[in-house]
PDB file of N, CA and C in Angstrom:
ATOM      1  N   UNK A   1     110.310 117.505 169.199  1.00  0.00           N
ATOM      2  CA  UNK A   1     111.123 117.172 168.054  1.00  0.00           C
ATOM      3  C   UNK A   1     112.176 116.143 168.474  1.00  0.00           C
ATOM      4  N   UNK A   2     112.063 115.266 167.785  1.00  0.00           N
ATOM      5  CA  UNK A   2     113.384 114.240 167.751  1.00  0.00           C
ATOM      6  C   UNK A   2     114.725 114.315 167.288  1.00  0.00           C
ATOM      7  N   UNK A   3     115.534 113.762 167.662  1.00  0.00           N
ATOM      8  CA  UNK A   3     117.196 113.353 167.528  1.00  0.00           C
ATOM      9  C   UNK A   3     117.009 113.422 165.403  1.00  0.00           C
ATOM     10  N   UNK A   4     116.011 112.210 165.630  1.00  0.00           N
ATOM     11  CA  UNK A   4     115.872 112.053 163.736  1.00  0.00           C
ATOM     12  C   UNK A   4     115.179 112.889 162.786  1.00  0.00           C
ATOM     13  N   UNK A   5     114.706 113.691 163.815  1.00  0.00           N
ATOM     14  CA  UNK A   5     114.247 114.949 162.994  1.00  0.00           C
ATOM     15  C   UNK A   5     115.537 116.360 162.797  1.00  0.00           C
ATOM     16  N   UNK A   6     116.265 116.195 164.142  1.00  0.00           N
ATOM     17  CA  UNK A   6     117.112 117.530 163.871  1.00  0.00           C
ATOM     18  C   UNK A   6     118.347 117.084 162.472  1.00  0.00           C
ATOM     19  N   UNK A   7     117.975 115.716 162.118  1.00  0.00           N
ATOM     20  CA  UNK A   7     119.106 115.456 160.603  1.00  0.00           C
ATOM     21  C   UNK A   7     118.594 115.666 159.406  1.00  0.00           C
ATOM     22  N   UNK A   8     117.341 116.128 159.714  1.00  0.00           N
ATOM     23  CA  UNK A   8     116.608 116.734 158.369  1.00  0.00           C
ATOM     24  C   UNK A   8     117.205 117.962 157.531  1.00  0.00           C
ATOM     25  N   UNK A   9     117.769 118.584 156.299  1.00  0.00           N
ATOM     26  CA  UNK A   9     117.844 118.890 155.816  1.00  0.00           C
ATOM     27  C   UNK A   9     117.176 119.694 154.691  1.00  0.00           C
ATOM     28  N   UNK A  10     116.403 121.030 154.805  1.00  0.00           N
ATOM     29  CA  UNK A  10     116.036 121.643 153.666  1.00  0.00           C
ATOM     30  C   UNK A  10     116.447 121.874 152.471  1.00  0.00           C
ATOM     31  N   UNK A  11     115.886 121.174 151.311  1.00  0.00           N
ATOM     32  CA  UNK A  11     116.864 120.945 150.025  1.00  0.00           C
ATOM     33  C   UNK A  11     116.122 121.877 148.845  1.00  0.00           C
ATOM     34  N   UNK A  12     114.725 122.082 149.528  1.00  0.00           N
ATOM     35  CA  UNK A  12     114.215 123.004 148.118  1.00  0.00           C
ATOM     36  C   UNK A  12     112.519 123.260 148.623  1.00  0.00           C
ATOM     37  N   UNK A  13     111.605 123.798 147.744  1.00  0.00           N
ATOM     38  CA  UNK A  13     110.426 123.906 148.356  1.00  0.00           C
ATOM     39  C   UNK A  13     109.495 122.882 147.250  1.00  0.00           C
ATOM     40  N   UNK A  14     108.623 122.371 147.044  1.00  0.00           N
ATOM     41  CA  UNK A  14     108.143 121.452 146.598  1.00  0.00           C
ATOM     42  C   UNK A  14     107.680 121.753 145.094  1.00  0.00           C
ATOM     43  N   UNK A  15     106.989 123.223 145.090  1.00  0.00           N
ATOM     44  CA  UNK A  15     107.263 123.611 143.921  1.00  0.00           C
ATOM     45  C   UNK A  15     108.846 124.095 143.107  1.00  0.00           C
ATOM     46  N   UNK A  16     109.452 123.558 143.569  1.00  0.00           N
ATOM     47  CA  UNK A  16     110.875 123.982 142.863  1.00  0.00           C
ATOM     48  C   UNK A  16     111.242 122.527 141.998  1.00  0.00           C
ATOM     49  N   UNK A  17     110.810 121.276 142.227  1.00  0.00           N
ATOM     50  CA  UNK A  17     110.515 120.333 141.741  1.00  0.00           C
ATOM     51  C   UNK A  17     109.202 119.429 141.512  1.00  0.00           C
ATOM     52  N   UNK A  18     109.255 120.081 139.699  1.00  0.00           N
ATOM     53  CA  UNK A  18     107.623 119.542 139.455  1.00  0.00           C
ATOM     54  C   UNK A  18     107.998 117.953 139.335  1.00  0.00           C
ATOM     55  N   UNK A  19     106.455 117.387 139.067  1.00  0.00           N
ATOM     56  CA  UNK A  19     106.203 115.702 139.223  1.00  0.00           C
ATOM     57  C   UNK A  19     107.351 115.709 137.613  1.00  0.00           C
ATOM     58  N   UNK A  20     107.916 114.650 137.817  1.00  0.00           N
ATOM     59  CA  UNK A  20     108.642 113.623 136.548  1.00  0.00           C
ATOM     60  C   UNK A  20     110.014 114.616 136.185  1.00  0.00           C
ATOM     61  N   UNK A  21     110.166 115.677 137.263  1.00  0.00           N
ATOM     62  CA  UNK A  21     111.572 116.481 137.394  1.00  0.00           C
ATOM     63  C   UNK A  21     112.679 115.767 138.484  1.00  0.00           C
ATOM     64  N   UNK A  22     114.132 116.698 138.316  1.00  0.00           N
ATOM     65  CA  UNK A  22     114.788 116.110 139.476  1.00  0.00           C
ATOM     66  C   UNK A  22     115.722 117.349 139.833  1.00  0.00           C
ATOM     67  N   UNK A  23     116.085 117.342 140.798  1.00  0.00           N
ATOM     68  CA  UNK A  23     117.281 118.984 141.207  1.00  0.00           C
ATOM     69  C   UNK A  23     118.615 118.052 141.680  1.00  0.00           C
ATOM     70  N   UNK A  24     119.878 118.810 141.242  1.00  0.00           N
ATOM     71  CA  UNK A  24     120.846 118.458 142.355  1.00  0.00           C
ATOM     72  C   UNK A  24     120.983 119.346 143.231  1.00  0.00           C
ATOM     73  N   UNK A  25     121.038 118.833 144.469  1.00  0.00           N
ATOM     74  CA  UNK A  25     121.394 119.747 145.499  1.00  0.00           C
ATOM     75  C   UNK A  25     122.685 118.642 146.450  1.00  0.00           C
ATOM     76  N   UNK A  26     123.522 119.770 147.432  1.00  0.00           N
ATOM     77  CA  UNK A  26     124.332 119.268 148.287  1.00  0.00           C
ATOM     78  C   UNK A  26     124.250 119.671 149.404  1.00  0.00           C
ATOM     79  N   UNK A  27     124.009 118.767 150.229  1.00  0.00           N
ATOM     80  CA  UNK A  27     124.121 118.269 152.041  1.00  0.00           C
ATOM     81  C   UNK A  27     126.152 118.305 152.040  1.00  0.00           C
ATOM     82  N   UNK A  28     126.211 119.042 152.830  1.00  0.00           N
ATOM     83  CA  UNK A  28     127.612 118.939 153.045  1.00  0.00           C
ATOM     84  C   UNK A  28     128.347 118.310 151.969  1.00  0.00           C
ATOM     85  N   UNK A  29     129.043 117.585 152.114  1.00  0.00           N
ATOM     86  CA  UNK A  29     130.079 117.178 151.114  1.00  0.00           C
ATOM     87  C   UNK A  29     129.057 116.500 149.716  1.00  0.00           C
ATOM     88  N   UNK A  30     127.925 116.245 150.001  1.00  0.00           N
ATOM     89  CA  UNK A  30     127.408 114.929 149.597  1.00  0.00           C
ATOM     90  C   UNK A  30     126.484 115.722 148.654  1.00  0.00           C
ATOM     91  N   UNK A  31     126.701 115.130 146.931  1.00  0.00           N
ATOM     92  CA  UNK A  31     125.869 115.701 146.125  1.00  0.00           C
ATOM     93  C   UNK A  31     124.717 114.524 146.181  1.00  0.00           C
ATOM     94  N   UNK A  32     123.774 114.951 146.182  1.00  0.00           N
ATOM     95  CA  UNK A  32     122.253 114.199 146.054  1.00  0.00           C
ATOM     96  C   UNK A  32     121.373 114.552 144.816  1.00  0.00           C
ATOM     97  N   UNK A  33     120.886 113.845 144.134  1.00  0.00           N
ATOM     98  CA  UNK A  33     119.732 114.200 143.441  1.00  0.00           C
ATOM     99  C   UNK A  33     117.877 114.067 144.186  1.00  0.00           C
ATOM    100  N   UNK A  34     117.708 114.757 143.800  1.00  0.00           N
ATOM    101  CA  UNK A  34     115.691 114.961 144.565  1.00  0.00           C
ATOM    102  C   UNK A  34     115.259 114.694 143.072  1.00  0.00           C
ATOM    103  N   UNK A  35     114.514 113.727 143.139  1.00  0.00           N
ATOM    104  CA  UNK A  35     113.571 113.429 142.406  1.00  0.00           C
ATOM    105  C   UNK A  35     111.789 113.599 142.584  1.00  0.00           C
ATOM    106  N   UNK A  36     110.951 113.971 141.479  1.00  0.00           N
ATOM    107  CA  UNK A  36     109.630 113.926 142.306  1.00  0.00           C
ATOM    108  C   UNK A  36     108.770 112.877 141.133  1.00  0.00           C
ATOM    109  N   UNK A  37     108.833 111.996 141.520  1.00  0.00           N
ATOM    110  CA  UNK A  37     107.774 110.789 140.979  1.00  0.00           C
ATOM    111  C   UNK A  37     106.069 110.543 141.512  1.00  0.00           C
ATOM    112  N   UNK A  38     105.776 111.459 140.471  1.00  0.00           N
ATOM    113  CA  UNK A  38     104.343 111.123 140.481  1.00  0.00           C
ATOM    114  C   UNK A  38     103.673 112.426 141.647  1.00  0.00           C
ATOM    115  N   UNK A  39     104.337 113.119 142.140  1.00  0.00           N
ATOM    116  CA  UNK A  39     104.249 113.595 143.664  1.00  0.00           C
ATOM    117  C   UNK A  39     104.807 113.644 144.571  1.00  0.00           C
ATOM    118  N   UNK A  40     106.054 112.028 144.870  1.00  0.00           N
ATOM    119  CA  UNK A  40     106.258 111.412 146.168  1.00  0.00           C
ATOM    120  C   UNK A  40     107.688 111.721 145.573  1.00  0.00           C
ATOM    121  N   UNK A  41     108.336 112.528 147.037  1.00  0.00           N
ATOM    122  CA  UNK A  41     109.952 112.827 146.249  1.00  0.00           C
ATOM    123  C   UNK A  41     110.989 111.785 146.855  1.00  0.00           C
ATOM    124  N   UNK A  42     112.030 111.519 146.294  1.00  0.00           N
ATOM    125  CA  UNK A  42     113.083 110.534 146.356  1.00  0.00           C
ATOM    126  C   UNK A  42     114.580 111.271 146.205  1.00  0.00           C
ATOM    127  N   UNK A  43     115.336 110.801 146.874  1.00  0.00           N
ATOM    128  CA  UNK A  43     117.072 111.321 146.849  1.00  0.00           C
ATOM    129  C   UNK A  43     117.473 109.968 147.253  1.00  0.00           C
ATOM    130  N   UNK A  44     118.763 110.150 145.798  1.00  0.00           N
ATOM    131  CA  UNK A  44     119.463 109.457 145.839  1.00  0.00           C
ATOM    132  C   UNK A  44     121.130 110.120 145.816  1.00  0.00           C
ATOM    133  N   UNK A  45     122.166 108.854 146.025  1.00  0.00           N
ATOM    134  CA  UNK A  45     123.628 110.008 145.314  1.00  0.00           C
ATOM    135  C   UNK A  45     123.803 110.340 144.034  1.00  0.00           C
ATOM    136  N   UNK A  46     124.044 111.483 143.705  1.00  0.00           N
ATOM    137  CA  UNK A  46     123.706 112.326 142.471  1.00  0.00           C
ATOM    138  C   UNK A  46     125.147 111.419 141.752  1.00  0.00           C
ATOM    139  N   UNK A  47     125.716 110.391 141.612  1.00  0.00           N
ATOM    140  CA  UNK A  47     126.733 110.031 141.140  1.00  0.00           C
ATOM    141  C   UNK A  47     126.276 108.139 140.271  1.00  0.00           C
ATOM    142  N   UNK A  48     126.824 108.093 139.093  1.00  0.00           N
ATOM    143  CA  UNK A  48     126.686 106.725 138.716  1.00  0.00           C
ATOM    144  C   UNK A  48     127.995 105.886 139.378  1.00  0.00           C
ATOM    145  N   UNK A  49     127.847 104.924 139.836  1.00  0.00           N
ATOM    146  CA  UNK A  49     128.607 104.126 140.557  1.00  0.00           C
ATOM    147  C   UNK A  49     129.604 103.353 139.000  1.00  0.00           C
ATOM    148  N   UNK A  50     129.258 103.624 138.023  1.00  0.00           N
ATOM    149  CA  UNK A  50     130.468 102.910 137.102  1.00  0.00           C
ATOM    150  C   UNK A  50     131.218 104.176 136.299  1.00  0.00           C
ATOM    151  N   UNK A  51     131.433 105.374 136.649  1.00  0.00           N
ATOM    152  CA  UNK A  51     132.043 106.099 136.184  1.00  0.00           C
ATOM    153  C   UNK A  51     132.154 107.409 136.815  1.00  0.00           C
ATOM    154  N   UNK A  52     131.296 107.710 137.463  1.00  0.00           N
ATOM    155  CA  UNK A  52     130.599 108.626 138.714  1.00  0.00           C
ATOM    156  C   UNK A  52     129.964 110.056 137.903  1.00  0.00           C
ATOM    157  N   UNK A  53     129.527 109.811 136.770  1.00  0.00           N
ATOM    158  CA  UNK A  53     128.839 110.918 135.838  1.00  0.00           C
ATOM    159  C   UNK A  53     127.412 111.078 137.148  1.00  0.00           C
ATOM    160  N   UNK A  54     126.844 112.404 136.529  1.00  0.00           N
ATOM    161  CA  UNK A  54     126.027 113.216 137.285  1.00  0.00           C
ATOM    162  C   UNK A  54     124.960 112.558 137.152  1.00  0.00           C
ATOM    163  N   UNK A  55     124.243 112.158 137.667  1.00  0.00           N
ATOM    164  CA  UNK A  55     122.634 111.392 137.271  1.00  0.00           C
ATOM    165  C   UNK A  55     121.580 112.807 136.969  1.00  0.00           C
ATOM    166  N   UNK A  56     122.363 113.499 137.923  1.00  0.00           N
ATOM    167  CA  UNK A  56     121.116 114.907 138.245  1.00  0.00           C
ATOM    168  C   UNK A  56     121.023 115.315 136.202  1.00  0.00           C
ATOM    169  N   UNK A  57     122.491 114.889 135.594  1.00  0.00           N
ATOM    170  CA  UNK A  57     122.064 115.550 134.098  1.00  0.00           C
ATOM    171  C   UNK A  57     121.975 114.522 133.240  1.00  0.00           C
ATOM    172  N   UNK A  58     121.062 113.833 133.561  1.00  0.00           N
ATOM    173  CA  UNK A  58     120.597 112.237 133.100  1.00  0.00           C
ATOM    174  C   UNK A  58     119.096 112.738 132.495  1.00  0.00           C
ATOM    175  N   UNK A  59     118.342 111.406 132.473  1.00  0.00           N
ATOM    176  CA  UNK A  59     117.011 111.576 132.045  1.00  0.00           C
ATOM    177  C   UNK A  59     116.373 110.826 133.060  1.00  0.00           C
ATOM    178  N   UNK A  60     115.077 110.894 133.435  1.00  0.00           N
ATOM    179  CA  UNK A  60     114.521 110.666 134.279  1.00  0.00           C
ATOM    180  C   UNK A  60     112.580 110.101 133.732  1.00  0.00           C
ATOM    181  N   UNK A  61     112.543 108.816 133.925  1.00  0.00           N
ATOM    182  CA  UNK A  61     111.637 108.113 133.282  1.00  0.00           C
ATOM    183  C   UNK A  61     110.840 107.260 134.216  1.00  0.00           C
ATOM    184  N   UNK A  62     109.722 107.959 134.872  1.00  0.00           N
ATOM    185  CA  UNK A  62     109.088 107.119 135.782  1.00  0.00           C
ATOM    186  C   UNK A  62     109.758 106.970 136.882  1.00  0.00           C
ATOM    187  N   UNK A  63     110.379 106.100 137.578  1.00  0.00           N
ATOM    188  CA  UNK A  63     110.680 106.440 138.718  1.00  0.00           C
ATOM    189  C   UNK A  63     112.725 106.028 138.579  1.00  0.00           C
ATOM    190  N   UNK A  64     112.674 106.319 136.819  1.00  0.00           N
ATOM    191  CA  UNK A  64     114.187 105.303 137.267  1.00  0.00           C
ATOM    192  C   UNK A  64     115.076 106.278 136.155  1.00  0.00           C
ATOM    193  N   UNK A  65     115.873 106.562 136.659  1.00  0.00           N
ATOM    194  CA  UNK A  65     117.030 108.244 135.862  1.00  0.00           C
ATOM    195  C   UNK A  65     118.221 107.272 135.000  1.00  0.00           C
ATOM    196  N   UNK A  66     118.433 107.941 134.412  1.00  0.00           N
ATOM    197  CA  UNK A  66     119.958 107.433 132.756  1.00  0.00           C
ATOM    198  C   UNK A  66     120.892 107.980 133.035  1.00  0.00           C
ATOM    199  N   UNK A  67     121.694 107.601 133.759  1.00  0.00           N
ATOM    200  CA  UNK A  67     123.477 108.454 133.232  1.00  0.00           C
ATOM    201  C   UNK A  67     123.639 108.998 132.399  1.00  0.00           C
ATOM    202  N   UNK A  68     124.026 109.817 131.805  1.00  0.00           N
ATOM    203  CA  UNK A  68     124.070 110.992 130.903  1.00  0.00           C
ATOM    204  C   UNK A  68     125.732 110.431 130.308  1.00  0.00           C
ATOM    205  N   UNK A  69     126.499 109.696 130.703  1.00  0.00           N
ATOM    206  CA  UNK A  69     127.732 109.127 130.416  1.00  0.00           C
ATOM    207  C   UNK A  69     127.686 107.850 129.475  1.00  0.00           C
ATOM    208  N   UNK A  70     126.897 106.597 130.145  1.00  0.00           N
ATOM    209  CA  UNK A  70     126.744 105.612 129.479  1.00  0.00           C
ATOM    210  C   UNK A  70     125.951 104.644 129.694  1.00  0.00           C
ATOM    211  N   UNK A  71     124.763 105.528 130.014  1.00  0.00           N
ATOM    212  CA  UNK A  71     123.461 104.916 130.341  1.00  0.00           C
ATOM    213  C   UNK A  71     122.994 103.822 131.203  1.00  0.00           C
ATOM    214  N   UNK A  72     123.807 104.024 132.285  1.00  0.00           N
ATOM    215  CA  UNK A  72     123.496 102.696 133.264  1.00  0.00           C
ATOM    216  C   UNK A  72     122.108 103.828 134.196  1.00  0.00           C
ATOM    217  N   UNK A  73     121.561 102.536 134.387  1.00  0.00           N
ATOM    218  CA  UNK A  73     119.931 103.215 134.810  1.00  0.00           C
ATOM    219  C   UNK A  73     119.837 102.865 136.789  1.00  0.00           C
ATOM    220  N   UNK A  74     119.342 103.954 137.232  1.00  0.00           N
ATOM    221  CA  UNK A  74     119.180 103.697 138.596  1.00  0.00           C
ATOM    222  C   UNK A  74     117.716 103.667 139.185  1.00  0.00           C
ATOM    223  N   UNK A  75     116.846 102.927 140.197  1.00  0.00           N
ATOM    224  CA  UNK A  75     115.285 103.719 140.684  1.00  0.00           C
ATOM    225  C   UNK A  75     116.016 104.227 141.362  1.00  0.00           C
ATOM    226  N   UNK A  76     115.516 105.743 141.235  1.00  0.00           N
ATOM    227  CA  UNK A  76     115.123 106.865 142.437  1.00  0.00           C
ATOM    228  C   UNK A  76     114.601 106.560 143.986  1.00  0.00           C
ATOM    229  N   UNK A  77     113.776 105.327 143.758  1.00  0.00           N
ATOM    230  CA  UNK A  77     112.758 105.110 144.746  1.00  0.00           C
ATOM    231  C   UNK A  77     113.881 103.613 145.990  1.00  0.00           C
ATOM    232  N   UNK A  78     114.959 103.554 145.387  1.00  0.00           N
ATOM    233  CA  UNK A  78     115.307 102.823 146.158  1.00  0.00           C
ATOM    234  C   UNK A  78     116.651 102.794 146.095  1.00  0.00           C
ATOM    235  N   UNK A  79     117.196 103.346 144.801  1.00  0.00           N
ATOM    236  CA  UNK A  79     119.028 103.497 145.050  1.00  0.00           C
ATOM    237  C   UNK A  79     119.444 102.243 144.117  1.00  0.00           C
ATOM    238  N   UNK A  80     118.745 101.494 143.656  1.00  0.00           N
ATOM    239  CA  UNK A  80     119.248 100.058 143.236  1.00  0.00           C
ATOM    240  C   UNK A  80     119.533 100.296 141.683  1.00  0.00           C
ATOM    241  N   UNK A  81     120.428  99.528 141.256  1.00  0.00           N
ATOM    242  CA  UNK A  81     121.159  99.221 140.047  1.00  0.00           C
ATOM    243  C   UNK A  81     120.183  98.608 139.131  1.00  0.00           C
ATOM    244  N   UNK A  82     119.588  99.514 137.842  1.00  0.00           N
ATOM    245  CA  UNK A  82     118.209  98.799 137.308  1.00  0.00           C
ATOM    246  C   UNK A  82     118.751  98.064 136.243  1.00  0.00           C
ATOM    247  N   UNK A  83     120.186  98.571 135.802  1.00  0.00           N
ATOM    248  CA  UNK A  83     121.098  97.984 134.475  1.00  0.00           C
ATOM    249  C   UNK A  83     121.818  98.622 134.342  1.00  0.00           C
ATOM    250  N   UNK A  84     123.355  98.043 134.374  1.00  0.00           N
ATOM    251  CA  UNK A  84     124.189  98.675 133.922  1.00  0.00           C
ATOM    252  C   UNK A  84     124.494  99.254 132.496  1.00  0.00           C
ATOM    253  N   UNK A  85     125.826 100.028 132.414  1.00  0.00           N
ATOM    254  CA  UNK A  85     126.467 101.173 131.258  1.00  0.00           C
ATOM    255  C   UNK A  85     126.304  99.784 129.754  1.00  0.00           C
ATOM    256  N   UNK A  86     126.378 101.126 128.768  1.00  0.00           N
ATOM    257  CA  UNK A  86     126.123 100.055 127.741  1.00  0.00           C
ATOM    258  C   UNK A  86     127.295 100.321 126.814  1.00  0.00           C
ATOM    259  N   UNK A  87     127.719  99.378 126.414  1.00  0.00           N
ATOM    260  CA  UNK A  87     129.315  98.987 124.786  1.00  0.00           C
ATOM    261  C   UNK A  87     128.456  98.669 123.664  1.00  0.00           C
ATOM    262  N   UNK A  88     128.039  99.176 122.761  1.00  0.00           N
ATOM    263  CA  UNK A  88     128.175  98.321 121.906  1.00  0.00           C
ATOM    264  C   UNK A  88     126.755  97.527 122.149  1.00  0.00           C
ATOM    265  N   UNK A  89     126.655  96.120 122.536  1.00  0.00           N
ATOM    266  CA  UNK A  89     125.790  95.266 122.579  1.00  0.00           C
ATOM    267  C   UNK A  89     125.516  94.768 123.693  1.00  0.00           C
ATOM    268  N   UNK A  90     126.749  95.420 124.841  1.00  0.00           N
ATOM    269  CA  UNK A  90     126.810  94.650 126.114  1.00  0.00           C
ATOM    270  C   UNK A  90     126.535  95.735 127.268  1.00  0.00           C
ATOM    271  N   UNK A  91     125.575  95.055 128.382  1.00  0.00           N
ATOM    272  CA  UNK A  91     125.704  95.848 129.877  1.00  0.00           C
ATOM    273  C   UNK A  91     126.532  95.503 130.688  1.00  0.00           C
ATOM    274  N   UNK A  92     127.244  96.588 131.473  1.00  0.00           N
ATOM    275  CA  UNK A  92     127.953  95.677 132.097  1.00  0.00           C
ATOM    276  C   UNK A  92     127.312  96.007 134.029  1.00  0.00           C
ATOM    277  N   UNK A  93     127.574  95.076 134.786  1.00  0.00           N
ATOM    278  CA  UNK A  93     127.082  95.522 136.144  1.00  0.00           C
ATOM    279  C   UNK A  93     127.403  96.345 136.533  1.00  0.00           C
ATOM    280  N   UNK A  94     126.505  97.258 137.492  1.00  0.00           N
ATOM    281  CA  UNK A  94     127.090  98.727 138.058  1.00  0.00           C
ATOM    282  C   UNK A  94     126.429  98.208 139.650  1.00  0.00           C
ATOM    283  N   UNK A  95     127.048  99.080 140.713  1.00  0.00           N
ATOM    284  CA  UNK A  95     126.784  98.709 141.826  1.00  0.00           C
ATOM    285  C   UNK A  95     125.442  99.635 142.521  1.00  0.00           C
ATOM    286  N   UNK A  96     124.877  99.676 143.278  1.00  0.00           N
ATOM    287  CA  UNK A  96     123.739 100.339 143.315  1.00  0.00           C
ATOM    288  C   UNK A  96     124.359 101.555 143.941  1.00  0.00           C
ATOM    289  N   UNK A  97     123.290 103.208 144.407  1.00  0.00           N
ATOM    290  CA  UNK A  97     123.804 104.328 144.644  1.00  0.00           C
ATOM    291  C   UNK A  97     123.286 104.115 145.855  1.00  0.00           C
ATOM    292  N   UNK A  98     123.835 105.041 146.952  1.00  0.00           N
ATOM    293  CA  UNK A  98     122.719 105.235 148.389  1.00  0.00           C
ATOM    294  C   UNK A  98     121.380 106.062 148.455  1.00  0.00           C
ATOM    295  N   UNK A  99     120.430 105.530 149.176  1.00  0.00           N
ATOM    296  CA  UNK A  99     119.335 106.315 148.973  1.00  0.00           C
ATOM    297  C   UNK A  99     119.350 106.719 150.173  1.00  0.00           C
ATOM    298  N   UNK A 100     118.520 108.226 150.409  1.00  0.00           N
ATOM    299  CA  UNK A 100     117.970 108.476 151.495  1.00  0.00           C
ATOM    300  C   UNK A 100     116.664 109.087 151.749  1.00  0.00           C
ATOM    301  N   UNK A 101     116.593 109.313 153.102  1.00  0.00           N
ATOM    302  CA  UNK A 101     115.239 109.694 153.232  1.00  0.00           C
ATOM    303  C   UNK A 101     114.179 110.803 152.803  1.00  0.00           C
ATOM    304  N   UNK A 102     113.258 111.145 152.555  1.00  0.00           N
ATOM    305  CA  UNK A 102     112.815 112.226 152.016  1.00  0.00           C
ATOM    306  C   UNK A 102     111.637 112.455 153.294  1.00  0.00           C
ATOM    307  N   UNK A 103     111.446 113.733 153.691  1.00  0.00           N
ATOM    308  CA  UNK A 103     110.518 113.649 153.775  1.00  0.00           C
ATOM    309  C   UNK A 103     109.649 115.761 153.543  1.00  0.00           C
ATOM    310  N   UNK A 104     108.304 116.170 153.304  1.00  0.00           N
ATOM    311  CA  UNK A 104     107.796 116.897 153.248  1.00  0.00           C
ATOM    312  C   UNK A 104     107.233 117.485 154.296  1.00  0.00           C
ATOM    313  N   UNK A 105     107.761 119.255 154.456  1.00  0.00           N
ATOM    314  CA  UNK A 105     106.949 119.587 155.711  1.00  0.00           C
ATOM    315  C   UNK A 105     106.409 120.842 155.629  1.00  0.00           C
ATOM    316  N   UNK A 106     105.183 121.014 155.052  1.00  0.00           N
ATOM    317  CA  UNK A 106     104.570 122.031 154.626  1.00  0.00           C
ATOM    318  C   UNK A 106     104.988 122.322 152.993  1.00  0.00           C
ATOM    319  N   UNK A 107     105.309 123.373 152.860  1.00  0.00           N
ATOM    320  CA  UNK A 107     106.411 123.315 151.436  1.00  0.00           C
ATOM    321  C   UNK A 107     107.691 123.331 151.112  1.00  0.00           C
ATOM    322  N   UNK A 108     108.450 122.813 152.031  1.00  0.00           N
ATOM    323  CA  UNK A 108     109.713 122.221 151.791  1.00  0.00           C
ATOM    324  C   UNK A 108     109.884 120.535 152.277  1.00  0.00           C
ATOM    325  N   UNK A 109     111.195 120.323 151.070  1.00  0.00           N
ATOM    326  CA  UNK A 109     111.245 118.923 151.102  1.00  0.00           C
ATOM    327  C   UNK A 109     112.962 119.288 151.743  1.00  0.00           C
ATOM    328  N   UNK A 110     112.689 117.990 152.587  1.00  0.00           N
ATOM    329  CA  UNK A 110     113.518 117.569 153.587  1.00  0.00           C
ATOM    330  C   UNK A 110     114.469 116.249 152.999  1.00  0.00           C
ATOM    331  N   UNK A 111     115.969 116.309 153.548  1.00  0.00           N
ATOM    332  CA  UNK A 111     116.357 115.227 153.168  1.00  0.00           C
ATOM    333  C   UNK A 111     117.404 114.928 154.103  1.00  0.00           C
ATOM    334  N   UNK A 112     117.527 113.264 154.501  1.00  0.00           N
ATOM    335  CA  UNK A 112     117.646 112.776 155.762  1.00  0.00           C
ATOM    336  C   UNK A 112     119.056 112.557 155.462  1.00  0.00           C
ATOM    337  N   UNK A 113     119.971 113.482 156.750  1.00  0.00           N
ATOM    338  CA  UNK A 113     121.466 113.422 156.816  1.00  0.00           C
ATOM    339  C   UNK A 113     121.679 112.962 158.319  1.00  0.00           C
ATOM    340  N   UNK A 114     122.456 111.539 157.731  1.00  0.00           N
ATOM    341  CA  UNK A 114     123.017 110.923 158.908  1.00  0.00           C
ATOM    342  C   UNK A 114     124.214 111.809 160.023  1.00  0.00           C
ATOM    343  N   UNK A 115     124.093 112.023 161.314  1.00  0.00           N
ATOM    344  CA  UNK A 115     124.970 113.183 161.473  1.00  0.00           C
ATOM    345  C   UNK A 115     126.058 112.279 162.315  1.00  0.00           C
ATOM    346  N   UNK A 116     127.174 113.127 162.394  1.00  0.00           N
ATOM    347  CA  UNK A 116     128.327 112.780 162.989  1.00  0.00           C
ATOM    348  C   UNK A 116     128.110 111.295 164.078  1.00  0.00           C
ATOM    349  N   UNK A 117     127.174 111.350 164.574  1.00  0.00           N
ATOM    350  CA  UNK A 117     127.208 110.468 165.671  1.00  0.00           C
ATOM    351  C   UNK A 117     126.025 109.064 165.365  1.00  0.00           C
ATOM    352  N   UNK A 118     125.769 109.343 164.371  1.00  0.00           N
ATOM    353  CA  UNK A 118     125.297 107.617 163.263  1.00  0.00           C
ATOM    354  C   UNK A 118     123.998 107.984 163.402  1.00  0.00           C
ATOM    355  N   UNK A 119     123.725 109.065 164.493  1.00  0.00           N
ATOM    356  CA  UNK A 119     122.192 108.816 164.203  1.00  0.00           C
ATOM    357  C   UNK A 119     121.329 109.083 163.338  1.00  0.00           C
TER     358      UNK A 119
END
């Protein structure tokens, strides 16, 4: 076992998130959302970067979740800013969320926490 394996994190078992669902769960301080697209699961920060509403109580559409605040849209699959919050007629820019790693080991899904020492 590796250094980058002991930052793995058990966040849930695979059936606890069906395909086109998402869970919040928290790694230490850090709320995350688990997403499962199609099969293949994704975590991102469970927070919208233009107001910091919950994504985890958003909607979740293919691989890309809605703020539940003011609809600025994020992919799951990469953390990136798909469109920002909406006024009226206007979007405005939102900054992207952090993504991290996922990975599956048997029936739990794993999620990759950078530990004290960067690794």
């Amino acid at each position: 076992m590796s250094a980058h394996d002991l930052n793995f994190t058990k966040v849930a078992k695979v059936s606890d998130i069906p395909a086109g669902k998402m869970k919040a769960v928290k790694i230490g301080d850090k709320d995350i959302l688990v997403a499962n697209v199609g099969g293949v699961f994704y975590a991102i920060a469970d927070h919208c970067t233009h107001e910091g509403g919950k994504l985890s109580m958003g909607t979740l559409e293919g691989g890309v979740v809605t703020c539940p605040l003011h609809g600025s849209r994020f992919d799951v699959r990469t953390g990136k800013s798909v469109s920002g919050s909406k006024f009226l007629f206007f979007r405005s820019k939102v900054g992207d969320v952090p993504s991290y790693e996922v990975k599956v080991v048997g029936d739990d899904v794993m999620v990759f926490q950078r530990s004290i020492w960067g690794m």
